[in-house]
N, C-alpha and C. Protein backbone atom coordinates (compact mmCIF):
# COMPACT_ATOMS: atom_id res chain seq x y z
N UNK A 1 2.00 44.95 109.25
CA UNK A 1 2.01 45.98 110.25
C UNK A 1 1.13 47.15 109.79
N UNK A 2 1.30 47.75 108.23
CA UNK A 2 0.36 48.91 107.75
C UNK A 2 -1.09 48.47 107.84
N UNK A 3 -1.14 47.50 107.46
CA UNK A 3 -2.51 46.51 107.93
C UNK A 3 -3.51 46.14 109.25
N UNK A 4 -2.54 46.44 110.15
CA UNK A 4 -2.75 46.40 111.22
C UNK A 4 -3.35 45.08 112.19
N UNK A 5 -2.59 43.73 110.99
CA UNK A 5 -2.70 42.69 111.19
C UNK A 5 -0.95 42.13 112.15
N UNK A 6 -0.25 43.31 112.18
CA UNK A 6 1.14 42.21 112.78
C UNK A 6 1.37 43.78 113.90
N UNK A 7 1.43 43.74 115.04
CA UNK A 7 1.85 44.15 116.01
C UNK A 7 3.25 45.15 115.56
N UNK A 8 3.31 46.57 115.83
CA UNK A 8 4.62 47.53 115.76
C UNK A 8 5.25 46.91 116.00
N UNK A 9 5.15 46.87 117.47
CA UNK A 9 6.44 46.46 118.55
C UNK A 9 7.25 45.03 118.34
N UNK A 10 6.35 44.43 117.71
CA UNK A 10 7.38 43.15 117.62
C UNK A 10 7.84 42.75 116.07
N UNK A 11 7.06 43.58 115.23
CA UNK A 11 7.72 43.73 113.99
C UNK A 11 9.33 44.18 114.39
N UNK A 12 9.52 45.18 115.17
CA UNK A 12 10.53 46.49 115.22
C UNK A 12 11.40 45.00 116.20
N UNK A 13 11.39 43.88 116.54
CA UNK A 13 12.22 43.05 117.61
C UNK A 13 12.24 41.96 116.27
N UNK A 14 11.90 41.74 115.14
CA UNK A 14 11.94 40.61 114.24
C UNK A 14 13.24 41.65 113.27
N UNK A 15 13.14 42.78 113.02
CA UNK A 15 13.34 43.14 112.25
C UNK A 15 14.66 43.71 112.45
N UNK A 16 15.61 42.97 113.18
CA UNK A 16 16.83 43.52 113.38
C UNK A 16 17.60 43.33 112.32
N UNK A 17 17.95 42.48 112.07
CA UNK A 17 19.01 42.28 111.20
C UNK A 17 18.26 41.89 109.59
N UNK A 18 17.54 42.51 108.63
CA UNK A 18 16.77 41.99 107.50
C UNK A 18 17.76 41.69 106.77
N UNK A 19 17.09 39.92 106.03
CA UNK A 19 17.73 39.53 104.89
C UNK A 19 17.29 39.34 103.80
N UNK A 20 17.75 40.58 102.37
CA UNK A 20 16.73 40.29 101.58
C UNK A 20 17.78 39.05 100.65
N UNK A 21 16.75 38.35 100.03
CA UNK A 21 16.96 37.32 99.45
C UNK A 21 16.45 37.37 97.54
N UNK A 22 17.23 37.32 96.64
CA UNK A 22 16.66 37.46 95.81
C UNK A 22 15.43 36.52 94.98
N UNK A 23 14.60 36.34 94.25
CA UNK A 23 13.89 35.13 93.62
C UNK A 23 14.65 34.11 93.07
N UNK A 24 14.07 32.95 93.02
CA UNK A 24 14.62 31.98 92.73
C UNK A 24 15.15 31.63 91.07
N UNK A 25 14.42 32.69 90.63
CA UNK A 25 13.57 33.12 88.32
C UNK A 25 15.45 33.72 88.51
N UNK A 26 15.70 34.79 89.49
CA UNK A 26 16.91 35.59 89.46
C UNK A 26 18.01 35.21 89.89
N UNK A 27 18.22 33.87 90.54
CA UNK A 27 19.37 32.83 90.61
C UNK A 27 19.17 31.40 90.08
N UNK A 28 19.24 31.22 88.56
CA UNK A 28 19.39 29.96 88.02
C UNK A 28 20.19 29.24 88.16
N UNK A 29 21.35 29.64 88.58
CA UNK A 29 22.84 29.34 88.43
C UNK A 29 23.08 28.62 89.96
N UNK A 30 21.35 28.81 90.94
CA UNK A 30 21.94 28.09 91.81
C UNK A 30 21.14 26.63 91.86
N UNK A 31 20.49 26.45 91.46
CA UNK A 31 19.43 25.64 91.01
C UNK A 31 20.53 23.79 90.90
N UNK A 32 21.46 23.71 90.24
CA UNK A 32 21.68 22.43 90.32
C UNK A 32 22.19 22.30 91.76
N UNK A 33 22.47 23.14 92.52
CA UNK A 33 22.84 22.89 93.80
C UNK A 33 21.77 22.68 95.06
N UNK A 34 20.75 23.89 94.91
CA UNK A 34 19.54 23.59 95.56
C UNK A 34 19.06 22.00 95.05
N UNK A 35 19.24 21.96 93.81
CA UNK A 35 18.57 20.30 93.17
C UNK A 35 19.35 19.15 93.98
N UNK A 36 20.48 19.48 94.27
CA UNK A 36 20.85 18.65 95.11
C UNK A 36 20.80 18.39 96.33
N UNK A 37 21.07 19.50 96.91
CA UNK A 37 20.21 19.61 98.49
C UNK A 37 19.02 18.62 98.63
N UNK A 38 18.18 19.54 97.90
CA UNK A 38 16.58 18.71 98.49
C UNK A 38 16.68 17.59 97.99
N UNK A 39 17.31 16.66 96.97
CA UNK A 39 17.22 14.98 96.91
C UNK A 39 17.81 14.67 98.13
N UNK A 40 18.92 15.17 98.50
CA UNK A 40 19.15 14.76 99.57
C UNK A 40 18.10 14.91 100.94
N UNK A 41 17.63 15.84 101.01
CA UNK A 41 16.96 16.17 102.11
C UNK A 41 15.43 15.38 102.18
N UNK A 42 14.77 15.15 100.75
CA UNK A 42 13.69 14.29 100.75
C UNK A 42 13.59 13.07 100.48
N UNK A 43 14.89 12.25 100.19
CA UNK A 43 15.40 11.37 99.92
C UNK A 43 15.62 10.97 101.66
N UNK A 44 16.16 10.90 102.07
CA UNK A 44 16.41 10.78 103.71
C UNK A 44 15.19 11.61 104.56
N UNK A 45 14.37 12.21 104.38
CA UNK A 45 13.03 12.32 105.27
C UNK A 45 12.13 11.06 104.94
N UNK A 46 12.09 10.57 103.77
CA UNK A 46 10.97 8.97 103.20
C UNK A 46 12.18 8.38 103.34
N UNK A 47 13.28 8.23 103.14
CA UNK A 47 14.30 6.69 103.63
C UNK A 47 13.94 6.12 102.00
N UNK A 48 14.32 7.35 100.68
CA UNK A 48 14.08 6.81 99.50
C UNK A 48 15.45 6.33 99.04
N UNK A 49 16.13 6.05 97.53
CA UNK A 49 16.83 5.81 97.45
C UNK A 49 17.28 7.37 96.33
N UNK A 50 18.40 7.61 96.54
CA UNK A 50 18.36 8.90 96.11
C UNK A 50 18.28 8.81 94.30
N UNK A 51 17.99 9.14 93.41
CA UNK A 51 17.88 9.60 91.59
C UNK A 51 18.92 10.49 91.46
N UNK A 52 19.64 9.99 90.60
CA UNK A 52 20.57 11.16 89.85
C UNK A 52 19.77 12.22 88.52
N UNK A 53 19.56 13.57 88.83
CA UNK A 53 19.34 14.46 87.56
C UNK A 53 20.28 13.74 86.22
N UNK A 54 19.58 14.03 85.27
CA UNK A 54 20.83 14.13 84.39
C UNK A 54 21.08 16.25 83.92
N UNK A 55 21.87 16.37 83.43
CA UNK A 55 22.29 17.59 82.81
C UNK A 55 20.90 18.30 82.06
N UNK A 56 20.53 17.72 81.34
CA UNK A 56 19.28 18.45 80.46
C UNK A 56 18.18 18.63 81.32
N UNK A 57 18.05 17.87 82.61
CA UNK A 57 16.71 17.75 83.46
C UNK A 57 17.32 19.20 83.95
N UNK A 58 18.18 19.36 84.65
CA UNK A 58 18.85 20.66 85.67
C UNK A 58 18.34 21.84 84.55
N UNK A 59 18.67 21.38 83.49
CA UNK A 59 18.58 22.61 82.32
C UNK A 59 17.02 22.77 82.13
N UNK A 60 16.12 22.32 82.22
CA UNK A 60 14.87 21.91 82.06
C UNK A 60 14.39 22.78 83.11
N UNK A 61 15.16 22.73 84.53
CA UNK A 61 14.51 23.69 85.83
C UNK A 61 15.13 24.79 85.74
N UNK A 62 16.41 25.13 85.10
CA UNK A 62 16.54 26.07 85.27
C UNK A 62 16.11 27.12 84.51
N UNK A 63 15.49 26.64 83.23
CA UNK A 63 14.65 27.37 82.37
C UNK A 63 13.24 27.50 82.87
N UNK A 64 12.72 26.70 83.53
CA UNK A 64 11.52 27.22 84.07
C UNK A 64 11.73 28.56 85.11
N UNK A 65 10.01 29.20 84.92
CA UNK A 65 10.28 30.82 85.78
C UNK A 65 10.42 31.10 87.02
N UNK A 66 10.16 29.67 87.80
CA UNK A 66 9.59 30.00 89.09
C UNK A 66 9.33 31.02 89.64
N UNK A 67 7.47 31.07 89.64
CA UNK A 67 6.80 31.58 90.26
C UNK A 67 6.86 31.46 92.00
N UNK A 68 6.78 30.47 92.39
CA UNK A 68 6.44 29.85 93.47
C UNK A 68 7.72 29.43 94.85
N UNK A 69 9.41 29.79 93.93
CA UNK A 69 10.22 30.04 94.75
C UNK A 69 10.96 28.39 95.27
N UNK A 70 11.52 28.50 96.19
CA UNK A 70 12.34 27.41 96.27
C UNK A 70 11.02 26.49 96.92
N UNK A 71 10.03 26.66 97.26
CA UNK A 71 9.30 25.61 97.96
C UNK A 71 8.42 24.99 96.65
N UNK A 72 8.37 25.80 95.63
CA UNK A 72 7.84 25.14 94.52
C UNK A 72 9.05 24.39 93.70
N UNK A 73 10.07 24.76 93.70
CA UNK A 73 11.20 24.24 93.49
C UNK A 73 11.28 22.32 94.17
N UNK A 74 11.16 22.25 95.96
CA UNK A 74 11.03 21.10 96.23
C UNK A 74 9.82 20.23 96.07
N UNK A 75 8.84 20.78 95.61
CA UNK A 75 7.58 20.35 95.31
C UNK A 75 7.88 19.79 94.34
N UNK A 76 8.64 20.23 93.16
CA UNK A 76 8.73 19.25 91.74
C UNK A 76 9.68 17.99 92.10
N UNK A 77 10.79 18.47 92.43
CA UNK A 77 11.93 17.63 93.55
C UNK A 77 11.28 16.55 93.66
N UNK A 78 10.37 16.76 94.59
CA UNK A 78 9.71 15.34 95.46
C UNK A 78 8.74 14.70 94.53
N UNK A 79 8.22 15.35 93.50
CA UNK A 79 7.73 14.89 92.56
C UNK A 79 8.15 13.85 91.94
N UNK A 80 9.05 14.34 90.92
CA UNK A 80 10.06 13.78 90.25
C UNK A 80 10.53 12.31 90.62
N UNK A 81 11.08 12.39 92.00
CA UNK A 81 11.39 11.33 92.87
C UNK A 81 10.97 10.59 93.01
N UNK A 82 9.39 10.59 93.75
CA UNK A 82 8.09 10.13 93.36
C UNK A 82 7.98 8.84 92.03
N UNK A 83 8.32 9.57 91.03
CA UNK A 83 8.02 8.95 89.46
C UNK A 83 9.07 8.18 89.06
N UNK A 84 10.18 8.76 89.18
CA UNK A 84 11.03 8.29 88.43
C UNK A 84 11.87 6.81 89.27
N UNK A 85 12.47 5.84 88.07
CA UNK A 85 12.62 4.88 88.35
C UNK A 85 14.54 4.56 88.26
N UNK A 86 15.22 5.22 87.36
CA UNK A 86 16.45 5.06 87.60
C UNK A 86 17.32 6.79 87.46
N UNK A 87 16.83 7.44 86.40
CA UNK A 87 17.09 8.68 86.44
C UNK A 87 16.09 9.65 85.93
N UNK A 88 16.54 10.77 86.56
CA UNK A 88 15.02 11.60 85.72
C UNK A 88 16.17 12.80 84.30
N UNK A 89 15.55 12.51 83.46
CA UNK A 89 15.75 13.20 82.46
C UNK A 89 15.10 14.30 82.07
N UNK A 90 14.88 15.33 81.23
CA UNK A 90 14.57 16.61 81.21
C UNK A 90 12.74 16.08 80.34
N UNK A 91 12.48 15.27 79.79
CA UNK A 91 11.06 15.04 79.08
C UNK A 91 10.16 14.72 80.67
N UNK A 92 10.52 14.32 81.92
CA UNK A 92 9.70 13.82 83.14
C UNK A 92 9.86 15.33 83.89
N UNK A 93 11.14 16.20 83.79
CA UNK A 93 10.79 17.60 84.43
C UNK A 93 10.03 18.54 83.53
N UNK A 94 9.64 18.37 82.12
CA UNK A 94 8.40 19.25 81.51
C UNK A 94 7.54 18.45 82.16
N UNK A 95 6.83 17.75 82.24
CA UNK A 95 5.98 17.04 82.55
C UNK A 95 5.73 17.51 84.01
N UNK A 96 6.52 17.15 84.59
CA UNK A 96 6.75 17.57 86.29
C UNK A 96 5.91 19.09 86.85
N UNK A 97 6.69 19.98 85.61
CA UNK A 97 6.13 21.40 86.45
C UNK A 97 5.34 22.02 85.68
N UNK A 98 4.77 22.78 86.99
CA UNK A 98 3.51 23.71 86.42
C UNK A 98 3.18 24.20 85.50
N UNK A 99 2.22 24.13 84.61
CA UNK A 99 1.94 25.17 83.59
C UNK A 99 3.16 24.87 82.66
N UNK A 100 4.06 23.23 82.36
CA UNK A 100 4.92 23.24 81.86
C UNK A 100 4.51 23.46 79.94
N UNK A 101 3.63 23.70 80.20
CA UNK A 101 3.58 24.36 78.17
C UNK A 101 3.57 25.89 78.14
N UNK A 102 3.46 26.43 79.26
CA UNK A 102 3.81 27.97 79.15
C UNK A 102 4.86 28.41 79.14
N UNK A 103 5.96 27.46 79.82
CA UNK A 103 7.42 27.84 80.65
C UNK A 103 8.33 28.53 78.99
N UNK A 104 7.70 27.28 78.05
CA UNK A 104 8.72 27.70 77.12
C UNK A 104 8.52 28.98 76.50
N UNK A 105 7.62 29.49 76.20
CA UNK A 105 6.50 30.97 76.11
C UNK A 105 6.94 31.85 76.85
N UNK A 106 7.14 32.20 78.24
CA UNK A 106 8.11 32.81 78.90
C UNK A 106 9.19 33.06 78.70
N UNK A 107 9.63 32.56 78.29
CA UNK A 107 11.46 32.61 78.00
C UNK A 107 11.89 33.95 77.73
N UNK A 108 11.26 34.73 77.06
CA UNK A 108 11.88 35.81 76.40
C UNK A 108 11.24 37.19 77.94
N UNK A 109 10.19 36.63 78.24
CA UNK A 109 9.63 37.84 79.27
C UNK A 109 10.58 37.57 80.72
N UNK A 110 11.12 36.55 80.84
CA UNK A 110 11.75 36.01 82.17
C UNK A 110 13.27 36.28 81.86
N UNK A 111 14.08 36.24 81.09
CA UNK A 111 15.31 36.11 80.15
C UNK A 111 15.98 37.89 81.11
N UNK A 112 17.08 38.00 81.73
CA UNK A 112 17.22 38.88 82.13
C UNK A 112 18.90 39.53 81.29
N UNK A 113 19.16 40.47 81.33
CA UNK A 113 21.01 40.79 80.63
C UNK A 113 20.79 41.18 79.05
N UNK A 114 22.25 41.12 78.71
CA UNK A 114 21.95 41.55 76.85
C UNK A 114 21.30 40.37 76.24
N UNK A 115 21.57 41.08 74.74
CA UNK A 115 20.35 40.28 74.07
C UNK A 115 21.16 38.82 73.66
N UNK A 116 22.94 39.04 73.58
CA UNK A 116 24.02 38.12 73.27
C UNK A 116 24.17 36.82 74.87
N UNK A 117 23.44 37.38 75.77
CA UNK A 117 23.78 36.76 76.81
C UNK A 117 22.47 35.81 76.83
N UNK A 118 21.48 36.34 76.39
CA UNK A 118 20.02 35.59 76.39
C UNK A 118 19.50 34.20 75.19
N UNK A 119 20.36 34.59 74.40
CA UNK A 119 20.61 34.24 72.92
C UNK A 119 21.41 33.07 73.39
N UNK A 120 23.12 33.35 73.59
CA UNK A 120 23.57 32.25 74.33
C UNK A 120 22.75 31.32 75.39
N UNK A 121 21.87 32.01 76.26
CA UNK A 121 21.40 30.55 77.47
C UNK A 121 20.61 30.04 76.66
N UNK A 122 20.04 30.79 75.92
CA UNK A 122 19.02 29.75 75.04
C UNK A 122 19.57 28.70 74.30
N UNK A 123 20.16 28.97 73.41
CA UNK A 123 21.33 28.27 72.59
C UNK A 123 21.43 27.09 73.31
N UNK A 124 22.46 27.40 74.16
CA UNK A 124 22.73 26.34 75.70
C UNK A 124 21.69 25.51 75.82
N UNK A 125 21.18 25.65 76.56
CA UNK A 125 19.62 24.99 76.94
C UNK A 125 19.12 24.04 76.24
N UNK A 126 18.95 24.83 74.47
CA UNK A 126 18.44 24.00 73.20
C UNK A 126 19.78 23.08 73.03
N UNK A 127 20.95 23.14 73.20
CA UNK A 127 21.66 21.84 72.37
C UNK A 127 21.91 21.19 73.77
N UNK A 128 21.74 21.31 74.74
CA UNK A 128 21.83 19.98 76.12
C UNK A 128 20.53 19.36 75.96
N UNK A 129 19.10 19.93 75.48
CA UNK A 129 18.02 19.44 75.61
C UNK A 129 17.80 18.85 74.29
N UNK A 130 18.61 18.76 72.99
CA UNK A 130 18.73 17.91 72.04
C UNK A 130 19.77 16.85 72.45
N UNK A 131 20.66 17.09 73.35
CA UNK A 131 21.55 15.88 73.35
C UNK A 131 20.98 15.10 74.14
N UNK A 132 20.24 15.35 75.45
CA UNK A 132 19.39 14.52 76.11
C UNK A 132 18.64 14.04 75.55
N UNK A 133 17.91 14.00 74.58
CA UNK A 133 16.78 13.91 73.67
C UNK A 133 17.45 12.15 72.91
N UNK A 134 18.53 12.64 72.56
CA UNK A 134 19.11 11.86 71.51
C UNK A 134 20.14 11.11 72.23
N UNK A 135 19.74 11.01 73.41
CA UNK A 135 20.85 9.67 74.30
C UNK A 135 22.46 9.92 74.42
N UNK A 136 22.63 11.41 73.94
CA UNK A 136 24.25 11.93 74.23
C UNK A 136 25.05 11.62 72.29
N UNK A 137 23.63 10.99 71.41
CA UNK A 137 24.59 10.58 70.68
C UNK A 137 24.57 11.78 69.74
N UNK A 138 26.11 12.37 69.58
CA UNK A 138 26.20 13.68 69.01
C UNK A 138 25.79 13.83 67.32
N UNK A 139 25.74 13.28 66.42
CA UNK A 139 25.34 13.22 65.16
C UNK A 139 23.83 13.02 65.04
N UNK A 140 23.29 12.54 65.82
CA UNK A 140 21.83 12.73 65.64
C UNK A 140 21.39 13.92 66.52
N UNK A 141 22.02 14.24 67.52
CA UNK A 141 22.02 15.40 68.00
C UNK A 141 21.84 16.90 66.89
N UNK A 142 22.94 16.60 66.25
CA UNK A 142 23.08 17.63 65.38
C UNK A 142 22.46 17.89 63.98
N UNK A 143 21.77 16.67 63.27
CA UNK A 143 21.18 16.25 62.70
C UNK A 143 19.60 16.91 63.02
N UNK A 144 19.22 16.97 63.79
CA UNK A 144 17.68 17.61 64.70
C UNK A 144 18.11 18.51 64.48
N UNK A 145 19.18 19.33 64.68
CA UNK A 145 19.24 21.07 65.05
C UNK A 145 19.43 21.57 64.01
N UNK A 146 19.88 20.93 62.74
CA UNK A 146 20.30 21.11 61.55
C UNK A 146 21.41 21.58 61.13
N UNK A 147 22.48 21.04 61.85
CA UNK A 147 23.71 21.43 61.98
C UNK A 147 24.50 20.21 61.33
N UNK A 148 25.81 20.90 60.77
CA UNK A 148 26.82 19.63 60.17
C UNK A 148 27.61 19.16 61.72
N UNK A 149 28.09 18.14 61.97
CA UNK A 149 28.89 17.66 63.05
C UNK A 149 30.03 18.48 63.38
N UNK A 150 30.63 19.02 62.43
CA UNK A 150 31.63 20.20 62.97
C UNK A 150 31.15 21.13 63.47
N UNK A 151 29.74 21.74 62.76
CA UNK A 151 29.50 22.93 63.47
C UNK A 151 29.18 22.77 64.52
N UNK A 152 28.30 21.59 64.71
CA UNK A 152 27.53 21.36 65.87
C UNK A 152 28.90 21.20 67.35
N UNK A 153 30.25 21.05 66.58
CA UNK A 153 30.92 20.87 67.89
C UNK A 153 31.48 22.14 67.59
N UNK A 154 31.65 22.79 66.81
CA UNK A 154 32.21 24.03 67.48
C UNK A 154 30.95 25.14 68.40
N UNK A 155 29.92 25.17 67.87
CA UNK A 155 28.85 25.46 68.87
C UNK A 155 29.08 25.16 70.52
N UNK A 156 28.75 23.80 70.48
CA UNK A 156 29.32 23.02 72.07
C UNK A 156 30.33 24.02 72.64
N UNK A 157 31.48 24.10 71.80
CA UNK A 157 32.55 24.89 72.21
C UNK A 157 32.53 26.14 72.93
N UNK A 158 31.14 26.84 71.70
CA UNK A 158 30.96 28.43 72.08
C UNK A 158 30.36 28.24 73.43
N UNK A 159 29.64 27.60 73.34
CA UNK A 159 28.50 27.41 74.70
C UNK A 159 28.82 27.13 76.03
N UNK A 160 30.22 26.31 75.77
CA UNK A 160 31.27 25.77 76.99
C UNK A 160 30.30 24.61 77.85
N UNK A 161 29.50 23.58 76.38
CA UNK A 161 28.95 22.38 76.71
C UNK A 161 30.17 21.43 76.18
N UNK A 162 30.74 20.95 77.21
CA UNK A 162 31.43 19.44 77.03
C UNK A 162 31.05 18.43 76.60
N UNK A 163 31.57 17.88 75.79
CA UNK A 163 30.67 16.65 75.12
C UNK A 163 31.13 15.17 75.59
N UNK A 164 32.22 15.29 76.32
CA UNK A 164 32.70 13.74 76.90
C UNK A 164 32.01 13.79 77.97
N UNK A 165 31.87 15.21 78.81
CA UNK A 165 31.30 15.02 80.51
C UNK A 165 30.15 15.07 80.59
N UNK A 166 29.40 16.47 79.80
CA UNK A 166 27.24 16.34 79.99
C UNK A 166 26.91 15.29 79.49
């Protein structure tokens, strides 16, 4: 409208009720749910057969920054889908998204709250994306991170990662 590319008058008839919406970088937490939506939704537009995420893949998007918002969000989605053959795991969603050797480089500029809250998602993140790594099996899991098996499960604990269910 300041532009004088969109009409007053019908800006002022669009603009009744505004909904602001926050970025997608600023709701991670909704991300395995949107992830589910759109399999469903692009899964039944091609008549595909739907892929189950596993846990570390969800963790994989939700650590990325998105730039590009929920439509870059279904862009990897349909990607993914695309490729994968029984499940997609978190090594096919680096692969998947954009600029995925920067994402991890970001972390600290994208990372929003205290420094104990940032510390924890990271934490998080790193021992689901070692247990995916290592096929769920917890001693080699912990073995990579350099942790003894107790610690490594009382960690899990702190983190409120389940180790019978992720």
């Amino acid at each position: 409208m300041r532009a004088g590319t969109f009409r007053q008058d019908l800006y002022h008839r669009v603009v009744v009720f505004p909904i602001q919406l926050p970025a997608l970088r600023q709701r991670k937490e909704d991300i395995p749910a949107l992830v589910e939506h759109l399999v469903r939704q692009v899964c039944g537009q091609n008549g595909w057969k739907s892929i189950p995420f596993t846990s570390g893949a969800i963790v994989a998007l939700q650590a990325y920054p998105w730039p590009g918002n929920i439509r870059e969000l279904r862009n990897v989605v349909e990607r993914l889908l695309l490729l994968a053959e029984e499940v997609i795991e978190a090594a096919a969603v680096e692969q998947a998204l954009p600029n995925a050797r920067m994402a991890g480089t970001d972390f600290a500029r994208n990372a929003v709250g205290p420094l104990a809250g940032r510390v924890m998602e990271f934490e998080r993140a790193t021992v689901l994306a070692e247990l995916e790594r290592n096929h769920r099996h917890v001693t080699s899991a912990a073995k990579a991170l350099g942790l003894e098996r107790s610690h490594f499960y009382k960690k899990c604990q702190q983190l409120g990662i389940d180790l019978k269910m992720e």
